[in-house]
PDB file of N, CA and C in Angstrom:
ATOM      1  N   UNK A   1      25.208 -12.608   8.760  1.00  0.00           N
ATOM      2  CA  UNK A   1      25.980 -11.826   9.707  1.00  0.00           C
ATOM      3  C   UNK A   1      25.031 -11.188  10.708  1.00  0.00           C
ATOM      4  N   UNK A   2      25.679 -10.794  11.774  1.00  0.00           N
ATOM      5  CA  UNK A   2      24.646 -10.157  12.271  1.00  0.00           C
ATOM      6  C   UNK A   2      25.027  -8.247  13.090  1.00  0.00           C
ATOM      7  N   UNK A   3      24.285  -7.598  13.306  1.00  0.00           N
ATOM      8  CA  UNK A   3      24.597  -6.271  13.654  1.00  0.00           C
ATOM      9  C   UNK A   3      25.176  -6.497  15.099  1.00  0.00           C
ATOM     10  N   UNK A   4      26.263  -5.531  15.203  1.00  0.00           N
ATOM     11  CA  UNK A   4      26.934  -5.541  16.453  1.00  0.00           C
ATOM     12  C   UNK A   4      25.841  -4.842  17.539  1.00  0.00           C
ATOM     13  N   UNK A   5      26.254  -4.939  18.652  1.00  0.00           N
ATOM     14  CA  UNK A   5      25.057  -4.080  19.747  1.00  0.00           C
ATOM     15  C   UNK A   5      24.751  -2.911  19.667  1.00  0.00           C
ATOM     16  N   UNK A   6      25.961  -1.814  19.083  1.00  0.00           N
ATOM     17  CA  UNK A   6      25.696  -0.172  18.975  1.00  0.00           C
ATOM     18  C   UNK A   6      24.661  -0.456  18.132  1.00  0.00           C
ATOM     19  N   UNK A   7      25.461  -0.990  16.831  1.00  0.00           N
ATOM     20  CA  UNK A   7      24.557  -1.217  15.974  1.00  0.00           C
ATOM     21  C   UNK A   7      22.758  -1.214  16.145  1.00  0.00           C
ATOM     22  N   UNK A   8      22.632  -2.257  16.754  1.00  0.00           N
ATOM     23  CA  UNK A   8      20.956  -2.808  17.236  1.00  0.00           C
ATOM     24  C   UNK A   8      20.496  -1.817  18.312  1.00  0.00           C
ATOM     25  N   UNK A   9      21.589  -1.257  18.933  1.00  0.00           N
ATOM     26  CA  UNK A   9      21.173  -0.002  20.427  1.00  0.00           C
ATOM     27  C   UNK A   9      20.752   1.169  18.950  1.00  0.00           C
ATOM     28  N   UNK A  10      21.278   1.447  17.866  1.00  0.00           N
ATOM     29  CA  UNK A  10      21.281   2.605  17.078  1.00  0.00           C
ATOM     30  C   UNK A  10      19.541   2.618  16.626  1.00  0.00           C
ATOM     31  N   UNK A  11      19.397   1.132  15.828  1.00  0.00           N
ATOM     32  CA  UNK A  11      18.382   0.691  15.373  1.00  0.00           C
ATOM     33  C   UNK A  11      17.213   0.653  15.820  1.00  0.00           C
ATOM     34  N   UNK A  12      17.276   0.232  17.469  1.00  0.00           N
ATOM     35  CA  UNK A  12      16.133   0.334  18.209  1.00  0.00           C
ATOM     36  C   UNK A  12      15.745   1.705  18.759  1.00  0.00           C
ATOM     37  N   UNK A  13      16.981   2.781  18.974  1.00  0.00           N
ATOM     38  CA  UNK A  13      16.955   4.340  19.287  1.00  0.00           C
ATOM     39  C   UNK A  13      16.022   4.704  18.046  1.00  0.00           C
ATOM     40  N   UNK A  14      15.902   4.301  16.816  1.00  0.00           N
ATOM     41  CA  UNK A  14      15.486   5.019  16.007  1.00  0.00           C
ATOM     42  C   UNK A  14      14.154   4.917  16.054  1.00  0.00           C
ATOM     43  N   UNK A  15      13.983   3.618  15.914  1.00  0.00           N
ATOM     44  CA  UNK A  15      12.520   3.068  15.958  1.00  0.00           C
ATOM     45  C   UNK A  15      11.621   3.474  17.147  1.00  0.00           C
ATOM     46  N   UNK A  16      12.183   3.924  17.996  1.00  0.00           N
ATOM     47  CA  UNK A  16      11.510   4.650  19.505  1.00  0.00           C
ATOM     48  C   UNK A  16      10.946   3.479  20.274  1.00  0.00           C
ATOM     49  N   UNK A  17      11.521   2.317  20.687  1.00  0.00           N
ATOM     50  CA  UNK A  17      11.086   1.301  20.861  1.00  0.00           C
ATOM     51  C   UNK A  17       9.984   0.595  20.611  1.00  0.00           C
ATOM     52  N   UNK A  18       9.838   0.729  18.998  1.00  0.00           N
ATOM     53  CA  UNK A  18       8.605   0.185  18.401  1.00  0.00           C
ATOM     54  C   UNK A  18       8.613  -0.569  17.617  1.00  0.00           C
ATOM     55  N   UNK A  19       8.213  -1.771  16.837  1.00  0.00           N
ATOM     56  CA  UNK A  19       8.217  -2.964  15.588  1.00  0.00           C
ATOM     57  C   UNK A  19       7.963  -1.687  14.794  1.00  0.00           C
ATOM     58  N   UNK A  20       8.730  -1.774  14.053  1.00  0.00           N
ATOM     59  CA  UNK A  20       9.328  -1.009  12.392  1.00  0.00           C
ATOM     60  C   UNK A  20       7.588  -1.291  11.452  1.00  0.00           C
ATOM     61  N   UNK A  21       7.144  -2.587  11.820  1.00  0.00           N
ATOM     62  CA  UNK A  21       5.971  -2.950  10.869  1.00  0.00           C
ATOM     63  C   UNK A  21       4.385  -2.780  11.886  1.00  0.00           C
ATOM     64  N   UNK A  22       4.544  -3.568  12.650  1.00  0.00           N
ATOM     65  CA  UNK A  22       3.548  -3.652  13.108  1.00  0.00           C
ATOM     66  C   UNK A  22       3.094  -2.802  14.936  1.00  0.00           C
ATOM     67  N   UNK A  23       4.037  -1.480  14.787  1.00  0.00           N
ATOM     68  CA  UNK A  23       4.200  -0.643  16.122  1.00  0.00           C
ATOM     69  C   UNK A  23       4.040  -1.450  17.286  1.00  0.00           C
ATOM     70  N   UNK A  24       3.928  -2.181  17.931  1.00  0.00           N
ATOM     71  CA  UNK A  24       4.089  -3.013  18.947  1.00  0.00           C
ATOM     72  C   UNK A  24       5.172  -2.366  19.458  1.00  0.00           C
ATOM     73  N   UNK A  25       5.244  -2.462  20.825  1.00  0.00           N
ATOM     74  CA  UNK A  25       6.486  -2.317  21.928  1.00  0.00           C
ATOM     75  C   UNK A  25       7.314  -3.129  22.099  1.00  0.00           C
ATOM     76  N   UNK A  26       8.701  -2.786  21.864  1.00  0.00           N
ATOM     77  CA  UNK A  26       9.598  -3.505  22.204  1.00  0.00           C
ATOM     78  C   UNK A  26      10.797  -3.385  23.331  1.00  0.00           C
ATOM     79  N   UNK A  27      11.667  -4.326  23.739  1.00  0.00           N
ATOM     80  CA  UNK A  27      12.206  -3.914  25.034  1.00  0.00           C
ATOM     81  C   UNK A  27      13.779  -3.882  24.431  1.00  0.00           C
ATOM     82  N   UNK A  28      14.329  -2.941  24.520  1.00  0.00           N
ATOM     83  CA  UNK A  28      15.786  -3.270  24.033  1.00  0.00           C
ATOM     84  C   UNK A  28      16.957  -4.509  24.392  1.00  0.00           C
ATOM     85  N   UNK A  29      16.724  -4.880  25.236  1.00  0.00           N
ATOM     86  CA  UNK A  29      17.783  -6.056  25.995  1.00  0.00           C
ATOM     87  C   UNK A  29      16.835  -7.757  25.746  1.00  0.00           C
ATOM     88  N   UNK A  30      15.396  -7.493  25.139  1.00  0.00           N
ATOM     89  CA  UNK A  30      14.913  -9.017  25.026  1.00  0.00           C
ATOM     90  C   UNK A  30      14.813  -9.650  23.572  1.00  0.00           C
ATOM     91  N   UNK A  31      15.549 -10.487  23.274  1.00  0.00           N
ATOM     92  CA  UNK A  31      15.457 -10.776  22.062  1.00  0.00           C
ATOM     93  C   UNK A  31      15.307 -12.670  21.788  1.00  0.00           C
ATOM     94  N   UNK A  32      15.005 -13.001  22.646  1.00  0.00           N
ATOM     95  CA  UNK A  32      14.168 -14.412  22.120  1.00  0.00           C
ATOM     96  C   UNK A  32      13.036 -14.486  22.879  1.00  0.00           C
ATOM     97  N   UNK A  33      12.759 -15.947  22.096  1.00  0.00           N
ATOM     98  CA  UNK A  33      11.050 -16.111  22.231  1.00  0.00           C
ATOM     99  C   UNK A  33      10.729 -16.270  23.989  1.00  0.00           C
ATOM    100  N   UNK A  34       9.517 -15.675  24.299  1.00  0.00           N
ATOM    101  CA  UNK A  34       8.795 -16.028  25.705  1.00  0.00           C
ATOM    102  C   UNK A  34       9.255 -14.523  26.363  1.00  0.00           C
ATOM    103  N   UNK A  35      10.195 -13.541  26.250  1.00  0.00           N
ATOM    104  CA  UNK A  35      10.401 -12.939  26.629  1.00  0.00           C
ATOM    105  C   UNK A  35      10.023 -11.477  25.981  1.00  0.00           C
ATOM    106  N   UNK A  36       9.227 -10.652  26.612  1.00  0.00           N
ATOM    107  CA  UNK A  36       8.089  -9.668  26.624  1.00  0.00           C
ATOM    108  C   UNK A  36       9.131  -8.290  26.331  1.00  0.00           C
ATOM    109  N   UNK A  37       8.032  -8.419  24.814  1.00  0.00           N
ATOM    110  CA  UNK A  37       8.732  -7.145  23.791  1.00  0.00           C
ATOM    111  C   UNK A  37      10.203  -7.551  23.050  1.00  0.00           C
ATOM    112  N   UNK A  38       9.827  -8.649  22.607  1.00  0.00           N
ATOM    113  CA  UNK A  38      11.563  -9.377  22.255  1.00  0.00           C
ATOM    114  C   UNK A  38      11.463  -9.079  20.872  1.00  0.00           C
ATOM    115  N   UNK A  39      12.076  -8.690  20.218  1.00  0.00           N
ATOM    116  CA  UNK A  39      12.283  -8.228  18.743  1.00  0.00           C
ATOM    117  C   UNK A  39      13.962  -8.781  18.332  1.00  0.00           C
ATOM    118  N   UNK A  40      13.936  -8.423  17.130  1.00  0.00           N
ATOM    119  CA  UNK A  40      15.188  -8.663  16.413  1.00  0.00           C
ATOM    120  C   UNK A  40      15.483  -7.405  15.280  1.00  0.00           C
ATOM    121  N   UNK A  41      16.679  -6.678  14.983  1.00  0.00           N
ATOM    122  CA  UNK A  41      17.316  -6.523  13.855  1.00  0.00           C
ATOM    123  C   UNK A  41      17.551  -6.817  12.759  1.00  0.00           C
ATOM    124  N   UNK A  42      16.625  -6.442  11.680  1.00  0.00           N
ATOM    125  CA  UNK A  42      16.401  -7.301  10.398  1.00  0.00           C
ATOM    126  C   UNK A  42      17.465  -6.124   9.111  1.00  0.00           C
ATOM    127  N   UNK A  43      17.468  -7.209   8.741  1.00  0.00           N
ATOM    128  CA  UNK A  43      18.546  -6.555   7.493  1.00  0.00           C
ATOM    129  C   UNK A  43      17.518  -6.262   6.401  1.00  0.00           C
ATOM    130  N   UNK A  44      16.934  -4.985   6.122  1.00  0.00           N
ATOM    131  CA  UNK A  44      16.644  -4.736   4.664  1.00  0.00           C
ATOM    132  C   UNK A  44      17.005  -5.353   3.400  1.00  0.00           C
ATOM    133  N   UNK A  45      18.251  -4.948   3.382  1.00  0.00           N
ATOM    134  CA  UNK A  45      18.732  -5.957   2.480  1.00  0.00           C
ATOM    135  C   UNK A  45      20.015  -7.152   2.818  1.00  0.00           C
ATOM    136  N   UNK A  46      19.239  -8.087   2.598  1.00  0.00           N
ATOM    137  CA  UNK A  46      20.708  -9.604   3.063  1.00  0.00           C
ATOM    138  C   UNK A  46      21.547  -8.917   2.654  1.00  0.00           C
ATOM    139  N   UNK A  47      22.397  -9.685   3.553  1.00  0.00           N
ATOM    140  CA  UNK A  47      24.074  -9.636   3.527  1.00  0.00           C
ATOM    141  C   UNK A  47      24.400 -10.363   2.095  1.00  0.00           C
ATOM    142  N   UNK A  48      23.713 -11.689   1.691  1.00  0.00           N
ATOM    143  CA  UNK A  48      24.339 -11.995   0.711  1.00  0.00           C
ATOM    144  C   UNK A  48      24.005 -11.827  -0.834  1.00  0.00           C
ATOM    145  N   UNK A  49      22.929 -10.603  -0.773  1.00  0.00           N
ATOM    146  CA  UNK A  49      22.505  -8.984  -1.617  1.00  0.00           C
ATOM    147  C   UNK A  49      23.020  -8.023  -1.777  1.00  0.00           C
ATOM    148  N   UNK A  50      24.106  -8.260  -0.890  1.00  0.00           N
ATOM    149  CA  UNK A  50      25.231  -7.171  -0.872  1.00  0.00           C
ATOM    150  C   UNK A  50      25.142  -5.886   0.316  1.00  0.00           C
ATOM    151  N   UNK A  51      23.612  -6.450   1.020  1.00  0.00           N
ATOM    152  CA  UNK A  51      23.890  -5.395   2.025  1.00  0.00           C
ATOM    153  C   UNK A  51      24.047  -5.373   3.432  1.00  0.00           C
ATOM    154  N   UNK A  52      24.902  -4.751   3.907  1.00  0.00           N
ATOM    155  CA  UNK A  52      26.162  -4.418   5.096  1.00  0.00           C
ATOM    156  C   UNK A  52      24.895  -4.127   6.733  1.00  0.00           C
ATOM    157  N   UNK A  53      25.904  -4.690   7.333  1.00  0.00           N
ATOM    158  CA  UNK A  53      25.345  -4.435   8.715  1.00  0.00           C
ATOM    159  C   UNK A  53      26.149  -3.020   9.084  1.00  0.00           C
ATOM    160  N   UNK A  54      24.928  -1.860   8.615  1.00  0.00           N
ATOM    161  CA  UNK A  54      25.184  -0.333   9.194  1.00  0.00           C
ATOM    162  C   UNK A  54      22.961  -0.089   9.615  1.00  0.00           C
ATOM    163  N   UNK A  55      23.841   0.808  10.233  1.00  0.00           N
ATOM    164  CA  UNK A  55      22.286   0.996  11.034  1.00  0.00           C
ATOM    165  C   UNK A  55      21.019   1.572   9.825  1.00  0.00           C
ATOM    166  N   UNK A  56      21.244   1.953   8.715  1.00  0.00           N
ATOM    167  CA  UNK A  56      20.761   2.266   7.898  1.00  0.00           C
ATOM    168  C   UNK A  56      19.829   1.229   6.891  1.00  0.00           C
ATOM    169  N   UNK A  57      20.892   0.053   7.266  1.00  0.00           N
ATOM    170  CA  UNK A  57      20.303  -1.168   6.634  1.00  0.00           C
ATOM    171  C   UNK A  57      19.616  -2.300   7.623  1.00  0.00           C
ATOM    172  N   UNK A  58      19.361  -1.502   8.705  1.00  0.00           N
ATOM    173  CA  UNK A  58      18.761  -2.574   9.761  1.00  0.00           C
ATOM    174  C   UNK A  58      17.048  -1.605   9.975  1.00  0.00           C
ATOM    175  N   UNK A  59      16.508  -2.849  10.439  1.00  0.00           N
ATOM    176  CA  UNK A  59      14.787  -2.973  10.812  1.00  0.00           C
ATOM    177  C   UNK A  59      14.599  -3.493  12.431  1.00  0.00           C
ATOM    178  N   UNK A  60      14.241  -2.385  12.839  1.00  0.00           N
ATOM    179  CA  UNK A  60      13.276  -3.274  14.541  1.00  0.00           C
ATOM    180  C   UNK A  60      12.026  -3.876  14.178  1.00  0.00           C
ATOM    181  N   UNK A  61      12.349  -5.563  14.516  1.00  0.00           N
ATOM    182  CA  UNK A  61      10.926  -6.052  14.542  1.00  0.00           C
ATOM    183  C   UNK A  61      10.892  -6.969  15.194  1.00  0.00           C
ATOM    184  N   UNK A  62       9.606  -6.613  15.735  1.00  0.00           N
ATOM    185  CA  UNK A  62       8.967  -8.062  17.024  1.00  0.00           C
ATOM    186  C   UNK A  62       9.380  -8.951  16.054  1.00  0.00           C
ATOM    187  N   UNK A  63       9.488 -10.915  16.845  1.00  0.00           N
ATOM    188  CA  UNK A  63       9.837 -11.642  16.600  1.00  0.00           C
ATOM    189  C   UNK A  63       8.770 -11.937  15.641  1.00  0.00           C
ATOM    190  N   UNK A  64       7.195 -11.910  15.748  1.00  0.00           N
ATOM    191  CA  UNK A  64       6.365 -11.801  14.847  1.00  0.00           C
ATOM    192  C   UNK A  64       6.551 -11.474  13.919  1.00  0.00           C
ATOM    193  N   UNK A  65       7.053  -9.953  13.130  1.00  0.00           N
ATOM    194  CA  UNK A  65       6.949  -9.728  12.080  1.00  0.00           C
ATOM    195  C   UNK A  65       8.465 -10.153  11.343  1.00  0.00           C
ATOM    196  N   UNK A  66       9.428 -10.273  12.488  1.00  0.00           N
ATOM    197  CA  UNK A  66      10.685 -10.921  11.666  1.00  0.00           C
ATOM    198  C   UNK A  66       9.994 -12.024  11.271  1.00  0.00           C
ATOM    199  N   UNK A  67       9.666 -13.436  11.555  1.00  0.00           N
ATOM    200  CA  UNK A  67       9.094 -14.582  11.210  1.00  0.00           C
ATOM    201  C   UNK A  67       8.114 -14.351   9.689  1.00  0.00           C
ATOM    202  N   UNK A  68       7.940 -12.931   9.910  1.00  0.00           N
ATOM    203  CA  UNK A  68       7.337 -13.517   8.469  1.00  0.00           C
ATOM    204  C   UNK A  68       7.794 -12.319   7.573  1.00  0.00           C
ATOM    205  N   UNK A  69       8.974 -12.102   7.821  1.00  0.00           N
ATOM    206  CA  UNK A  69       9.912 -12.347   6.408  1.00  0.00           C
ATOM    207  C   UNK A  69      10.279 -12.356   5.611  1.00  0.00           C
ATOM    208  N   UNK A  70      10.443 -12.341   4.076  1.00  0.00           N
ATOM    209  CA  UNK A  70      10.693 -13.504   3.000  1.00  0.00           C
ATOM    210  C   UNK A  70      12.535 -14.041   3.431  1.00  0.00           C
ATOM    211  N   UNK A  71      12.952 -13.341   4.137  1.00  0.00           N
ATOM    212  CA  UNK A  71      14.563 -13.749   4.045  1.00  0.00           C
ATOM    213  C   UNK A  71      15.077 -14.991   6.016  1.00  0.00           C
ATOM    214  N   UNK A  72      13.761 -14.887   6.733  1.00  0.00           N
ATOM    215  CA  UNK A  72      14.192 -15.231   8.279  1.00  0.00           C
ATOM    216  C   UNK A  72      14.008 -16.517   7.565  1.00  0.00           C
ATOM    217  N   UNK A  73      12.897 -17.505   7.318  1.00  0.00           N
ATOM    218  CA  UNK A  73      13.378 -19.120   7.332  1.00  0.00           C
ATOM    219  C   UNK A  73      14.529 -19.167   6.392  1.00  0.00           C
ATOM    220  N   UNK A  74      14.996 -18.131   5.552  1.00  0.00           N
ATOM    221  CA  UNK A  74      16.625 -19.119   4.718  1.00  0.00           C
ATOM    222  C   UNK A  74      17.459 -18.757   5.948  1.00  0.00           C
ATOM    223  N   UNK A  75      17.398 -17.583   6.859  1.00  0.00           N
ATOM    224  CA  UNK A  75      18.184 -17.026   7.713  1.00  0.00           C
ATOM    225  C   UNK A  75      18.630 -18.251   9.034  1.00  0.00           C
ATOM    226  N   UNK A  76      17.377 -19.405   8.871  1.00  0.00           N
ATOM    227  CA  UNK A  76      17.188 -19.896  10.188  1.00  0.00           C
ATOM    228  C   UNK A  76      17.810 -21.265  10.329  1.00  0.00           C
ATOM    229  N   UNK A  77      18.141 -21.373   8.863  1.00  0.00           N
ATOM    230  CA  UNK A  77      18.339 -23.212   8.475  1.00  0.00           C
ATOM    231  C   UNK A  77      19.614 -22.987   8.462  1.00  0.00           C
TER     232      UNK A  77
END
């Protein structure tokens, strides 16, 4: 599943526009590859772990540190 926009606007407000892991800058509106400060909304815990897309259960992270993961390549196939 994925987080609605408040949602990811909530997530990235929190994070102060920063990767959750690796502080890097991120841009709120870029979220695929080639495009500068592009991050994603990571679920702490999967959805199919039982856990819910609320802002509590979401992560800002550059596309870098989403990619590595343990849950983005099952996420990707």
């Amino acid at each position: 599943m994925r987080f609605s926009e408040d949602t990811r606007k909530e997530i990235f407000d929190r994070a102060g526009g920063m990767c959750e892991k690796c502080e890097k800058q991120i841009v709120l509106k870029n979220h695929f590859p080639g495009q500068r400060g592009a991050w994603q909304a990571h679920h702490k815990t999967a959805v199919s772990s039982g856990g819910g897309d609320y802002p509590s259960n979401g992560k800002a992270l550059c596309l870098c540190c989403h990619k590595k993961t343990h849950t983005y390549c099952k996420h990707k196939k």
